[in-house]
C-alpha atoms as a PDB file:
ATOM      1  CA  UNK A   1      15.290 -63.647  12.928  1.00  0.00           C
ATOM      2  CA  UNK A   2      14.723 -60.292  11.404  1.00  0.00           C
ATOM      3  CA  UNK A   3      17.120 -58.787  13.827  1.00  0.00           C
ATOM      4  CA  UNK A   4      19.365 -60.660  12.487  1.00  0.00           C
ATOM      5  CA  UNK A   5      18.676 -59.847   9.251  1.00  0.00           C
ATOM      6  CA  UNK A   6      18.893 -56.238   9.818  1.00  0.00           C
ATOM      7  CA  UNK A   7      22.022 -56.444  11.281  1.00  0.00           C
ATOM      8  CA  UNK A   8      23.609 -58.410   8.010  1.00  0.00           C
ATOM      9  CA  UNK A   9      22.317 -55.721   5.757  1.00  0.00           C
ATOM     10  CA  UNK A  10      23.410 -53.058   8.268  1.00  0.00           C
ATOM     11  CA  UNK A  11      26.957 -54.878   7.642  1.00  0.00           C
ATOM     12  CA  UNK A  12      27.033 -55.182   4.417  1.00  0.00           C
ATOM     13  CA  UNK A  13      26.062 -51.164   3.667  1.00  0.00           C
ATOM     14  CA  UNK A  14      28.916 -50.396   5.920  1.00  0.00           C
ATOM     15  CA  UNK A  15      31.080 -52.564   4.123  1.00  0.00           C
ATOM     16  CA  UNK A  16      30.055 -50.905   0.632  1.00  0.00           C
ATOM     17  CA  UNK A  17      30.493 -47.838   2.133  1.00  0.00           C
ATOM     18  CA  UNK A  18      33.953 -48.255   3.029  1.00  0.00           C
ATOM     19  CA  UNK A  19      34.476 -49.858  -0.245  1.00  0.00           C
ATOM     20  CA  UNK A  20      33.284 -46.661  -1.950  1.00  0.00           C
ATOM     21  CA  UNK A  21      36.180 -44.681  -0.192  1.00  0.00           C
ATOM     22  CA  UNK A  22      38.607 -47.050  -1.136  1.00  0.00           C
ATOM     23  CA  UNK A  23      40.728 -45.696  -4.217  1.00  0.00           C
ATOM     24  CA  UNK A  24      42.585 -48.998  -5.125  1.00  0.00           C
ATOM     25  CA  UNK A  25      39.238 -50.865  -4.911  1.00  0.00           C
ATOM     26  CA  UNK A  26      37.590 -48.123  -6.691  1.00  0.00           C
ATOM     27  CA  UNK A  27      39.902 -48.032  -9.904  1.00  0.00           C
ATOM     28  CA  UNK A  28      39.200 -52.428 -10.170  1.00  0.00           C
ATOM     29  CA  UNK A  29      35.637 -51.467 -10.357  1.00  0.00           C
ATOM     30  CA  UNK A  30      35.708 -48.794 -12.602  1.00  0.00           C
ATOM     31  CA  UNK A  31      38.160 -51.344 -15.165  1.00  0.00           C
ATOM     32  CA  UNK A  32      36.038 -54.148 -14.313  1.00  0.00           C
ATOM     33  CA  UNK A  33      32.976 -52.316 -14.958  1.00  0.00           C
ATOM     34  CA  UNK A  34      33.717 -51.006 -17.920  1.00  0.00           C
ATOM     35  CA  UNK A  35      34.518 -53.923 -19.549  1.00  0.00           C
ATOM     36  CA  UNK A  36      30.499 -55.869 -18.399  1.00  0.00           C
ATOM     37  CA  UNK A  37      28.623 -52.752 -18.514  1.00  0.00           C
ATOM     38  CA  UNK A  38      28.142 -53.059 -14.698  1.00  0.00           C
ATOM     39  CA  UNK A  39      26.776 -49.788 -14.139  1.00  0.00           C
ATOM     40  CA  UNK A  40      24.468 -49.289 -16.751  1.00  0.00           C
ATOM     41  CA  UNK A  41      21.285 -49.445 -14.366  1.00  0.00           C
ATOM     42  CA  UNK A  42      22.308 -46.724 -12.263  1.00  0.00           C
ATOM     43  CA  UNK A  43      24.518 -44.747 -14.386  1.00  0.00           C
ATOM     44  CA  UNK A  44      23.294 -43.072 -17.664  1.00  0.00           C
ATOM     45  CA  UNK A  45      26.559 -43.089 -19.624  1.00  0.00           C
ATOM     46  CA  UNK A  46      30.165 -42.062 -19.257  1.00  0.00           C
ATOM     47  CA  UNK A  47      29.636 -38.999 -22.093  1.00  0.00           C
ATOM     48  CA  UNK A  48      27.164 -35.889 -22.343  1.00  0.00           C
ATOM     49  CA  UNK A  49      25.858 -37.760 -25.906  1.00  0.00           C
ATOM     50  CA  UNK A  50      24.858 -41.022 -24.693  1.00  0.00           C
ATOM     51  CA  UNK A  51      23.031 -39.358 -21.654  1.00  0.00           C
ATOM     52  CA  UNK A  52      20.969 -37.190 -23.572  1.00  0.00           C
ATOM     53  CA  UNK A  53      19.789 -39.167 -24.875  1.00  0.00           C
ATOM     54  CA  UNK A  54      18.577 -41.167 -21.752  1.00  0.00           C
ATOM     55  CA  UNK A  55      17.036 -37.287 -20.928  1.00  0.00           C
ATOM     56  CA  UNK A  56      15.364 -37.591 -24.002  1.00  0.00           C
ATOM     57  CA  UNK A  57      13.620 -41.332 -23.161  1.00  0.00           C
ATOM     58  CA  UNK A  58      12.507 -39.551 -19.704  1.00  0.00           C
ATOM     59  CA  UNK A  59      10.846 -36.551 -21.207  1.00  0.00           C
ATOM     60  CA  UNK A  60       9.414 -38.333 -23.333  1.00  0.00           C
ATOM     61  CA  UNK A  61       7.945 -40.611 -20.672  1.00  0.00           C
ATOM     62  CA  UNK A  62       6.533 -37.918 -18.829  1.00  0.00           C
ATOM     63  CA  UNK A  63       9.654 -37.609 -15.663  1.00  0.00           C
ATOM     64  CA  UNK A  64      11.679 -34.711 -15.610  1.00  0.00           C
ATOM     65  CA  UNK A  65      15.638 -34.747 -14.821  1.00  0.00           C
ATOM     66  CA  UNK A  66      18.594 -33.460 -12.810  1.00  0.00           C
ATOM     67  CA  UNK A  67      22.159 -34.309 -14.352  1.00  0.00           C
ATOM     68  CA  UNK A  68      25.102 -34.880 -11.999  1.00  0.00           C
ATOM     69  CA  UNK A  69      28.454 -35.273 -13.288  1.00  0.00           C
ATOM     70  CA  UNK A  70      30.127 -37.478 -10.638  1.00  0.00           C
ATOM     71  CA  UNK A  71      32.791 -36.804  -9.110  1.00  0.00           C
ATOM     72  CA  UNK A  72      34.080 -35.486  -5.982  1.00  0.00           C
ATOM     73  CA  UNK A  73      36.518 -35.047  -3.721  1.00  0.00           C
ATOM     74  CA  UNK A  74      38.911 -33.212  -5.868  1.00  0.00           C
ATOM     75  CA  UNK A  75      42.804 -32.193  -4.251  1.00  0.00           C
ATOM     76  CA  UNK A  76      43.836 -30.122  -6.812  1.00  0.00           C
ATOM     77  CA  UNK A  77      42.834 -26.219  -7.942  1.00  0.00           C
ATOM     78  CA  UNK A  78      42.913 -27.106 -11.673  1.00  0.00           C
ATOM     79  CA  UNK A  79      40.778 -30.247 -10.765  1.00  0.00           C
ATOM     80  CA  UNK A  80      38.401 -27.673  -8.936  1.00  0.00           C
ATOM     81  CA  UNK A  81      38.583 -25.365 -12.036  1.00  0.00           C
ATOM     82  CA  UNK A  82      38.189 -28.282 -14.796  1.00  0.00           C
ATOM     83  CA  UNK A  83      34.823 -29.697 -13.162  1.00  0.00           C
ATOM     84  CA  UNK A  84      33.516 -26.130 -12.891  1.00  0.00           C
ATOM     85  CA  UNK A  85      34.260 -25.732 -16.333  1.00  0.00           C
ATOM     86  CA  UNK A  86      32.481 -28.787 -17.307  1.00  0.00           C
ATOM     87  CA  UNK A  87      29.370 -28.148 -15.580  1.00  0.00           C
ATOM     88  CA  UNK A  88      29.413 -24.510 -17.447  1.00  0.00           C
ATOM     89  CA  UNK A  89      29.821 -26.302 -20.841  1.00  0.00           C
ATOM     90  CA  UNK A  90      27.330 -28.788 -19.746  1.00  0.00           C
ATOM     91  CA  UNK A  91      24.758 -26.022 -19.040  1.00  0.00           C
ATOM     92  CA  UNK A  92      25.506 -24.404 -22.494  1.00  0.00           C
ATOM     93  CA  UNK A  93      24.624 -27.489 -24.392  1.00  0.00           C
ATOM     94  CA  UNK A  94      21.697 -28.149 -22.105  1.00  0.00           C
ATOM     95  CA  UNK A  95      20.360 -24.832 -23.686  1.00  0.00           C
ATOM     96  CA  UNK A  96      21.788 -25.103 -27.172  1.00  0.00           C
ATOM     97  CA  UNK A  97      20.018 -28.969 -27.529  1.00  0.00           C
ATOM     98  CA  UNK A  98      16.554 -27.918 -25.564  1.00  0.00           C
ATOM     99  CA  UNK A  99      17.330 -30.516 -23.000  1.00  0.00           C
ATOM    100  CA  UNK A 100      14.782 -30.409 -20.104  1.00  0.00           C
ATOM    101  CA  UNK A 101      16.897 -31.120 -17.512  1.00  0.00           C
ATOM    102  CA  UNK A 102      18.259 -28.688 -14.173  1.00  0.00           C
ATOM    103  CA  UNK A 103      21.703 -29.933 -12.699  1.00  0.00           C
ATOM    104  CA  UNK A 104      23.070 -31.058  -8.906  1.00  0.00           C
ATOM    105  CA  UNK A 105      26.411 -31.014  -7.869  1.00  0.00           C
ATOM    106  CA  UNK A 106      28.962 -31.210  -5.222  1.00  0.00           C
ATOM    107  CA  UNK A 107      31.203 -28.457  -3.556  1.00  0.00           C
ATOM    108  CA  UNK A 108      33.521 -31.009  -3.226  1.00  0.00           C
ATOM    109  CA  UNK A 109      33.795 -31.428  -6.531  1.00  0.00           C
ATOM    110  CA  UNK A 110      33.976 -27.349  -6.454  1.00  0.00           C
ATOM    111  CA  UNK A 111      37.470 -27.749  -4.470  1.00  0.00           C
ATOM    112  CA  UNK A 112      35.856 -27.237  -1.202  1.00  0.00           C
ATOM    113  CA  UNK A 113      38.743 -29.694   0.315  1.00  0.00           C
ATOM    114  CA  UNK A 114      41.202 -27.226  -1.019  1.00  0.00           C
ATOM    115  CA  UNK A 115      40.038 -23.904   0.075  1.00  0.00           C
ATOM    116  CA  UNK A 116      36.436 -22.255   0.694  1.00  0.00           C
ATOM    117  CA  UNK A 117      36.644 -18.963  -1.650  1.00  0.00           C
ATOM    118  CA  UNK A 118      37.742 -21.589  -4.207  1.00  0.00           C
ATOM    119  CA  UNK A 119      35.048 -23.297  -3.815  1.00  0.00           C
ATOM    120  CA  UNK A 120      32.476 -20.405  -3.419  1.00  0.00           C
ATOM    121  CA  UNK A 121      33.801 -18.789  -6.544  1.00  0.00           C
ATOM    122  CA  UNK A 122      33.380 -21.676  -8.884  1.00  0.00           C
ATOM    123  CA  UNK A 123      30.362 -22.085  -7.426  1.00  0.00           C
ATOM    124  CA  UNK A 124      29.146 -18.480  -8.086  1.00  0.00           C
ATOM    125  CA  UNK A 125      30.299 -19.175 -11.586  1.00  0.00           C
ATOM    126  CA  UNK A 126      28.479 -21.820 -12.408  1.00  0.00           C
ATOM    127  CA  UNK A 127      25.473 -20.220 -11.207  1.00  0.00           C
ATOM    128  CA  UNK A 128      26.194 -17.275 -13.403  1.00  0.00           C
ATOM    129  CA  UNK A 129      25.885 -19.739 -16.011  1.00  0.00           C
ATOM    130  CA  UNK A 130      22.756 -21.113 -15.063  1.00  0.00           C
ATOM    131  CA  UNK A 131      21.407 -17.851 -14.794  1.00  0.00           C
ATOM    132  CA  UNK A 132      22.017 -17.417 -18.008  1.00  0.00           C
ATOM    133  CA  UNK A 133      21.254 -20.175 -19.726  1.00  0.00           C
ATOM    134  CA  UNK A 134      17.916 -20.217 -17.692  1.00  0.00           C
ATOM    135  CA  UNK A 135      18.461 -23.351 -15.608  1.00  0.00           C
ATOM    136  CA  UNK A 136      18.333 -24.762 -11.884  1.00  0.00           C
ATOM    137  CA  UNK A 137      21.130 -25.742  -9.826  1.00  0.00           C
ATOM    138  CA  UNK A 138      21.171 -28.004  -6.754  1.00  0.00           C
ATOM    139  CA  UNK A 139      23.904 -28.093  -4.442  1.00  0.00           C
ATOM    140  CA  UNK A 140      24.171 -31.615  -3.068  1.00  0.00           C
ATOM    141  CA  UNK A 141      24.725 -32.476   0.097  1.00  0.00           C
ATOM    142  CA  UNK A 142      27.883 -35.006   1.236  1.00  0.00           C
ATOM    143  CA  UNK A 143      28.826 -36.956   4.413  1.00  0.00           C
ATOM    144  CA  UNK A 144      28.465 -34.701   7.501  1.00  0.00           C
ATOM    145  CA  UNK A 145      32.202 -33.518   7.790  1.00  0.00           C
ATOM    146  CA  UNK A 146      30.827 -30.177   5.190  1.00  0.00           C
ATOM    147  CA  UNK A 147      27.118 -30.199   6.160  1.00  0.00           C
ATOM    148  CA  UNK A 148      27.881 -26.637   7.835  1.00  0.00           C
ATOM    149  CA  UNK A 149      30.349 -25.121   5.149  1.00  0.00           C
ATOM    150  CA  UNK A 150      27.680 -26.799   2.500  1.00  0.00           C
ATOM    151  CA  UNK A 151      24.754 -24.734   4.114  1.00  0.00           C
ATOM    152  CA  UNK A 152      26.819 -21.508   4.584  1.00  0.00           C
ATOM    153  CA  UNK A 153      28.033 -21.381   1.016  1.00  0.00           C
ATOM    154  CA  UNK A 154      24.502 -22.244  -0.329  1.00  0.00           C
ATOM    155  CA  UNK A 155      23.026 -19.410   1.970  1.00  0.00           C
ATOM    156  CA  UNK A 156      25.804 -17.166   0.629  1.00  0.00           C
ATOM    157  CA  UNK A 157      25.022 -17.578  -2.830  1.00  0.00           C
ATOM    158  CA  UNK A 158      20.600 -18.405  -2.295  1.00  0.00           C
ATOM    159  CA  UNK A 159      21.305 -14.373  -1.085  1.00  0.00           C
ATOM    160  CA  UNK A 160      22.656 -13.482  -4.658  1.00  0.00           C
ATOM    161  CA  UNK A 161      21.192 -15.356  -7.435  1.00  0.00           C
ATOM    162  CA  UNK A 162      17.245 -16.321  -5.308  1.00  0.00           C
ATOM    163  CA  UNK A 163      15.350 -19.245  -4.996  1.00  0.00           C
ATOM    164  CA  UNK A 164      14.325 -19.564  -8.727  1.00  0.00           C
ATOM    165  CA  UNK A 165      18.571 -20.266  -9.570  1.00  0.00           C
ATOM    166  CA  UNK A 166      19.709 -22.740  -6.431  1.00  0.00           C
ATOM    167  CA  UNK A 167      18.592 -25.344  -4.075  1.00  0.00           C
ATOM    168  CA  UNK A 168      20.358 -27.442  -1.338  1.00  0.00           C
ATOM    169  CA  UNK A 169      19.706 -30.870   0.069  1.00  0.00           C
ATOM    170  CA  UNK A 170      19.210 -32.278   3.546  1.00  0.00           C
ATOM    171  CA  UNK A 171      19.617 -35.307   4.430  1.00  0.00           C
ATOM    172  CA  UNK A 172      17.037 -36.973   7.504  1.00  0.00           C
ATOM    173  CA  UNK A 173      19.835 -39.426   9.116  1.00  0.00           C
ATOM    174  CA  UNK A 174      21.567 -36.397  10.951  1.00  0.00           C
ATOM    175  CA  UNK A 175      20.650 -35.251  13.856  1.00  0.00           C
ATOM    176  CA  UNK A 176      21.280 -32.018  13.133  1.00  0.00           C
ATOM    177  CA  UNK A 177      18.768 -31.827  10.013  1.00  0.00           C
ATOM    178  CA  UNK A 178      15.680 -30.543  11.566  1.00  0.00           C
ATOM    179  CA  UNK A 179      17.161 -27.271  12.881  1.00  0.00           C
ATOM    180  CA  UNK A 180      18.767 -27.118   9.331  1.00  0.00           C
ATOM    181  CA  UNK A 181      15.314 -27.539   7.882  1.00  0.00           C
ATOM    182  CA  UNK A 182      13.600 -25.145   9.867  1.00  0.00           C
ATOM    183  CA  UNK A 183      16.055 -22.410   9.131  1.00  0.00           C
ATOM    184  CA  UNK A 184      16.104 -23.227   5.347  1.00  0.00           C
ATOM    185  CA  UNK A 185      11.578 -23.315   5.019  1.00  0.00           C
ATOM    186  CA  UNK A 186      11.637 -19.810   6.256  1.00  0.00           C
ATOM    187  CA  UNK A 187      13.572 -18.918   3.545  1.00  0.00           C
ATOM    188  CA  UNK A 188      11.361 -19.810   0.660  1.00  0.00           C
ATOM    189  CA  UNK A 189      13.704 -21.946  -0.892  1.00  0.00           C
ATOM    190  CA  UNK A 190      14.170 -25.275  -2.727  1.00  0.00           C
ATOM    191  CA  UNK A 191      14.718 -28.251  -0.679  1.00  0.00           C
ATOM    192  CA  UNK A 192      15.494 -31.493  -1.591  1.00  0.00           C
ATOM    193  CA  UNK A 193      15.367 -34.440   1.559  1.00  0.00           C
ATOM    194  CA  UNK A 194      16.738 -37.419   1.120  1.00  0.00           C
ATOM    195  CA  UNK A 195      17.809 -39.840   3.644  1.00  0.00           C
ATOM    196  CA  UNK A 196      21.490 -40.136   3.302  1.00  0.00           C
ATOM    197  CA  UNK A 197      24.029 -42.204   2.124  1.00  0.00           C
ATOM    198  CA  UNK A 198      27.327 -41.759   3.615  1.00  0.00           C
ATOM    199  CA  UNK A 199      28.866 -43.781   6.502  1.00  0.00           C
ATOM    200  CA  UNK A 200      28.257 -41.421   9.638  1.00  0.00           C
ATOM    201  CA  UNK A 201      29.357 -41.849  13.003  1.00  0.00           C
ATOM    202  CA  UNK A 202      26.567 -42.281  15.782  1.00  0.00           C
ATOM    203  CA  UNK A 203      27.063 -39.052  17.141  1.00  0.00           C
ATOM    204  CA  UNK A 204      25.658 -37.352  13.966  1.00  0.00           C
ATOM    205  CA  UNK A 205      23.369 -40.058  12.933  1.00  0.00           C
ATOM    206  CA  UNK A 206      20.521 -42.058  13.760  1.00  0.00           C
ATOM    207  CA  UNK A 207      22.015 -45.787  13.263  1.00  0.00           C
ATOM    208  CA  UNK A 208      18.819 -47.020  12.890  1.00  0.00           C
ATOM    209  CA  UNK A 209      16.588 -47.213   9.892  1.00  0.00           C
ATOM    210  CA  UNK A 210      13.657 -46.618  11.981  1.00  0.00           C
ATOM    211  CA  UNK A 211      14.669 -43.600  13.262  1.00  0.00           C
ATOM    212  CA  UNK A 212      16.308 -42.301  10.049  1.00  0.00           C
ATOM    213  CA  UNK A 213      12.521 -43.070   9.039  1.00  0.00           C
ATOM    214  CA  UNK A 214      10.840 -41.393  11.816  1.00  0.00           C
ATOM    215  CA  UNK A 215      12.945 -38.461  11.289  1.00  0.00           C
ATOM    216  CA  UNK A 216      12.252 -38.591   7.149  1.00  0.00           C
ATOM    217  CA  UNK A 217       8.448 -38.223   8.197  1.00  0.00           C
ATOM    218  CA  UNK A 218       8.912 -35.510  10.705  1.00  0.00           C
ATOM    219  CA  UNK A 219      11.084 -33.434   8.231  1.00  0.00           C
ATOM    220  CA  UNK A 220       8.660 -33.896   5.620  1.00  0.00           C
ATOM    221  CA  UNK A 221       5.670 -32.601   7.794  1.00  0.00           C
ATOM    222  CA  UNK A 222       7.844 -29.273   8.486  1.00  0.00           C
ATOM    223  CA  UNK A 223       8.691 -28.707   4.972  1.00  0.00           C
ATOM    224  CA  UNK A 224       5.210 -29.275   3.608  1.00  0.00           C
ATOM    225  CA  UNK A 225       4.218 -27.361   5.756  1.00  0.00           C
ATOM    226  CA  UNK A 226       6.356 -24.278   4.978  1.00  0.00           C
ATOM    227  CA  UNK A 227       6.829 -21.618   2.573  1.00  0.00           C
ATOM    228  CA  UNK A 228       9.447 -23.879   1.032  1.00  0.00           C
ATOM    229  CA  UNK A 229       9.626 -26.155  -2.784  1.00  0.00           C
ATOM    230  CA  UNK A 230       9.586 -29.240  -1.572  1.00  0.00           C
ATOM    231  CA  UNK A 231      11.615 -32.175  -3.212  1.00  0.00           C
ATOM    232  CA  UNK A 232      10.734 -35.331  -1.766  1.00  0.00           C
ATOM    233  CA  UNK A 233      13.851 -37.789  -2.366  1.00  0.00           C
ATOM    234  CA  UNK A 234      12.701 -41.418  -1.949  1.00  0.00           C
ATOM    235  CA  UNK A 235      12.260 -45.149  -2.800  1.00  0.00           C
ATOM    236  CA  UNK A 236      10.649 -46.090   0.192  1.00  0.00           C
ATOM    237  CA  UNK A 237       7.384 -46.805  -0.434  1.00  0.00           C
ATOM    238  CA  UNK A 238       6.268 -45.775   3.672  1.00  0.00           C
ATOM    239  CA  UNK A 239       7.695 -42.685   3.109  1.00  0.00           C
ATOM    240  CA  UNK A 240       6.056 -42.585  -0.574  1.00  0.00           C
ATOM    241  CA  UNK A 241       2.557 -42.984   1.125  1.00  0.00           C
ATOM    242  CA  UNK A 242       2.923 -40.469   3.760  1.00  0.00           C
ATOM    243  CA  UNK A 243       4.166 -37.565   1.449  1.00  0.00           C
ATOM    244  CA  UNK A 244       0.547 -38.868  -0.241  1.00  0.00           C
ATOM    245  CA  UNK A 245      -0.915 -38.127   2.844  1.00  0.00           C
ATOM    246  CA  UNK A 246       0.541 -34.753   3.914  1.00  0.00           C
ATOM    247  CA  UNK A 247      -0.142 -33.665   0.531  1.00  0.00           C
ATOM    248  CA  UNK A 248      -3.686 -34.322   0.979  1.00  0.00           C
ATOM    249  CA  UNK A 249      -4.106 -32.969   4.213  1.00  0.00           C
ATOM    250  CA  UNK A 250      -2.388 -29.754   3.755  1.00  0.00           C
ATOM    251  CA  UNK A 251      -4.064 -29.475   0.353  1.00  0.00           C
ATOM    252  CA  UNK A 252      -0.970 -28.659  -1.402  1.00  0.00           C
ATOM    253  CA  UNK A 253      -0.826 -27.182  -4.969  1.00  0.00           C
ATOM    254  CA  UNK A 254       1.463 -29.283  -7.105  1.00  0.00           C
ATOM    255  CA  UNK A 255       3.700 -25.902  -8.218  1.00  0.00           C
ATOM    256  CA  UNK A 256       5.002 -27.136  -4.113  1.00  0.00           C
ATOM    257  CA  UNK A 257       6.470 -30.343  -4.284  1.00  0.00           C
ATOM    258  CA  UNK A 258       7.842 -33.237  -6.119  1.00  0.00           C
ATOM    259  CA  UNK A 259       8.953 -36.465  -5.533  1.00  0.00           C
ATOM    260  CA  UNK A 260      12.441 -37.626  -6.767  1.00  0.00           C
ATOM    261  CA  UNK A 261      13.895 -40.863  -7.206  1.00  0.00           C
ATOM    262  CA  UNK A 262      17.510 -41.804  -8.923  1.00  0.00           C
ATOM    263  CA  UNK A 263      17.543 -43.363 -12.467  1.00  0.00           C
ATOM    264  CA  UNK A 264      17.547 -46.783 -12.320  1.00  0.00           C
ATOM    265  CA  UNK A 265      15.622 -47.524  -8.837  1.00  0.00           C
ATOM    266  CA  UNK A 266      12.150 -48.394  -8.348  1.00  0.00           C
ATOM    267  CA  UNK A 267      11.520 -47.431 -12.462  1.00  0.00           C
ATOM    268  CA  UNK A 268       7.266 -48.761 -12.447  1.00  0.00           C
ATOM    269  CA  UNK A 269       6.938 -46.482  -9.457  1.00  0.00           C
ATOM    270  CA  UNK A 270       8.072 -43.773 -10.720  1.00  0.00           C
ATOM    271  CA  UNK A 271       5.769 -43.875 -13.544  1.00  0.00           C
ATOM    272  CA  UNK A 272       3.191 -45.122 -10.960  1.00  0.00           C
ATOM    273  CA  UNK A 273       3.280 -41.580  -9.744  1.00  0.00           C
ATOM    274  CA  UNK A 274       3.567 -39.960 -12.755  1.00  0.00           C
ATOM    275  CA  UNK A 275       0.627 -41.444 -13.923  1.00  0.00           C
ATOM    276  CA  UNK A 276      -1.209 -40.427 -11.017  1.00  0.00           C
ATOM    277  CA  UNK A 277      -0.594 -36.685 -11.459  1.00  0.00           C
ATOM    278  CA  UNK A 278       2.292 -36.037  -9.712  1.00  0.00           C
ATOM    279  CA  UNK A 279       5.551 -34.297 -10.629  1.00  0.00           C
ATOM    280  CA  UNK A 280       8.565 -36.727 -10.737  1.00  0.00           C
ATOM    281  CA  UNK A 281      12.288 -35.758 -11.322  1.00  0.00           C
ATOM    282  CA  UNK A 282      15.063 -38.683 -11.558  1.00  0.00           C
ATOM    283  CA  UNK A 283      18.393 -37.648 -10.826  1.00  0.00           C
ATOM    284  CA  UNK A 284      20.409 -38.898 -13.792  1.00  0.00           C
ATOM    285  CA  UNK A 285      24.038 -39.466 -12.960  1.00  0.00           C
ATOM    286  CA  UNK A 286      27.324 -39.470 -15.633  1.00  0.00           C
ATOM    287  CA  UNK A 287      30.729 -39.703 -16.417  1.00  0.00           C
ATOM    288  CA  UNK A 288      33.762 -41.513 -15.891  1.00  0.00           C
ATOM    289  CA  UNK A 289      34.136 -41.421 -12.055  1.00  0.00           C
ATOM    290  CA  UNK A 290      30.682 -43.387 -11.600  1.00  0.00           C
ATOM    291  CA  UNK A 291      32.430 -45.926  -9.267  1.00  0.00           C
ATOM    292  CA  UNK A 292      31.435 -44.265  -5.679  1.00  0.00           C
ATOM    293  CA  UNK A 293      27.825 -43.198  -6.597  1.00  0.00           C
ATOM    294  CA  UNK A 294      27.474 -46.882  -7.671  1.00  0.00           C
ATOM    295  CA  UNK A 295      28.476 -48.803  -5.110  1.00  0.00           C
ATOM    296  CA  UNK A 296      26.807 -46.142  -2.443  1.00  0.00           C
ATOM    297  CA  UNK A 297      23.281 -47.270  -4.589  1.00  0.00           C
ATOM    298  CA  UNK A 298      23.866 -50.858  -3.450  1.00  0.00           C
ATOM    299  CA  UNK A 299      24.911 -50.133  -0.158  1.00  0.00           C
ATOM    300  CA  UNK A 300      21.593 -48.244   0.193  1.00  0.00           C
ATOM    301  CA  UNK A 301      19.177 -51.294  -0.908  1.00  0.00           C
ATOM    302  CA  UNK A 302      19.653 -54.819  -0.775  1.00  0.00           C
ATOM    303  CA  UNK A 303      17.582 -55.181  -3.711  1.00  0.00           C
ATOM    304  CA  UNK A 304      20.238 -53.294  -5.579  1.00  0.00           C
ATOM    305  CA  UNK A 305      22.867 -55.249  -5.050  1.00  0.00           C
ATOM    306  CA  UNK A 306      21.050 -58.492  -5.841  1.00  0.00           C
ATOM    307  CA  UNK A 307      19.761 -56.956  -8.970  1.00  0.00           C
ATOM    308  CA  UNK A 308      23.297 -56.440  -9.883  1.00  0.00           C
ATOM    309  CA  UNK A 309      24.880 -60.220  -8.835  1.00  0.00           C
ATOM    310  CA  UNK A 310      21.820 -61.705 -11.054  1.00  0.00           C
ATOM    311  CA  UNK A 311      23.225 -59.951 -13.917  1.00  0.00           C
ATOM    312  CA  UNK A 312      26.695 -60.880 -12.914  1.00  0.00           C
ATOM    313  CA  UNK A 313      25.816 -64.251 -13.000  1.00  0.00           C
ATOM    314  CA  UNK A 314      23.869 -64.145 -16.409  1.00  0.00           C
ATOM    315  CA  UNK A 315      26.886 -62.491 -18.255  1.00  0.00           C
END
């Protein structure tokens, strides 16, 4: 029986995951959405105004923040150009309004899709940026078709601005994540794992949420136990319990790790944690393309996606 439950949730994220690729599909959700408020639990707003002040609500609860403004995926060079720009302006009013928040974005976004020194170049402006406005960038990381151009460019640039300016993300579902990890501890650097939430073929992934698991833990142990900042990007509450218990055993300082978790999951445990001394960052999503990153949240609980057919139902 739970086999068989497994395998309908294992159908259904697949499902949402094509559906999140799907442009036509994409465009009815964003209308749709729009129009109920859909996406409110996931997504902090559609401008930089109203998610401010969801920053402000945070800090004020204790949690700090990462801002992404979605989108990705761009075809264009003066798409490339535009979301670079808006990520600079968005770092400018970060300083200019004292908000406490670092940012994370995604090179495809950057116009890696078009062409690499593009990419690279918007990239190393937006750093520039955040160097001097004083903030943190993370580079996030995207289904495994740019893992390796991802990693390269973040190398590339971890070489010119240090470990203080940029981190990267791994994500524990590839295979190929804990040679990435060991190469990126021994630099010193920021690392934030997460588990993944692309649709991967079996060749690159573990299929199973066991093993996705098993790998989470064994990434975890490396990390922890490296020179390396450790982000530690999950809802699961297994995983949750044995970051606990690496922390304890290595005797970690907390200026080493964190935990993350994305605004609008698992809310009471993430002031659970807060409240019992630890450092907790929510990665606080915006803007108009928040179609994708939505429907990849429900794909990656079933508890998400129930949450959000209750409220369906209600309004």
């Amino acid at each position: 029986m739970v086999s068989v439950v497994q395998a309908r949730v294992g159908d259904m994220r697949n499902l949402l995951l094509r559906v999140a690729d799907h442009e036509g599909l994409v465009r009815l959700l964003t209308w749709t959405g729009r129009r109920s408020g859909l996406a409110q639990r996931f997504v902090a707003g559609e401008t930089m105004r109203e998610t401010f002040e969801v920053v402000r609500r945070l800090e004020q609860a204790g949690l700090d923040t990462t801002l992404d403004l979605l989108g990705e995926g761009v075809s264009r060079d003066q798409e490339a150009v535009a979301a670079t720009e808006a990520y600079k302006r968005l770092l400018g009013r970060i300083q200019l309004e004292n908000i406490p928040s670092g940012i994370s974005i995604k090179l495809t976004q950057l116009g890696l899709d078009i062409d690499r020194s593009l990419c690279s170049e918007n990239l190393g402006s937006i750093l520039q940026e955040a160097e001097k406005t004083g903030n943190f960038v993370t580079v996030d990381m995207e289904s495994s078709d740019y893992t390796q151009s991802t990693r390269e460019l973040f190398r590339d640039h971890l070489a010119a601005f240090g470990a203080e300016r940029v981190g990267i993300v791994i994500q524990a579902y590839l295979y190929r994540s804990e040679q990435d990890i060991r190469d990126l501890t021994s630099l010193g650097c920021n690392i934030r794992l997460c588990k993944g939430a692309y649709m991967e073929l079996p060749d690159r992934a573990f299929p199973k949420k066991k093993d996705v698991d098993r790998n989470f833990e064994k990434l975890l142990d490396i990390m922890l136990g490296s020179p390396a900042y450790s982000a530690i990007a999950t809802h699961d509450e297994q995983m949750i319990r044995r970051a606990m218990e690496l922390i304890r055993e290595k005797g970690l300082p907390k200026s080493k790790y964190e935990f993350q978790m994305l605004y609008g999951v698992r809310r009471d445990r993430q002031f659970q944690l807060r409240n019992q001394g630890y450092r907790v960052r929510v990665y606080v999503p915006f803007g108009t393309q928040w179609a994708p990153y939505f429907i990849r949240r429900l794909a990656e609980r079933p508890a998400n996606l129930l949450f959000v057919l209750k409220n369906l139902m209600r309004s």
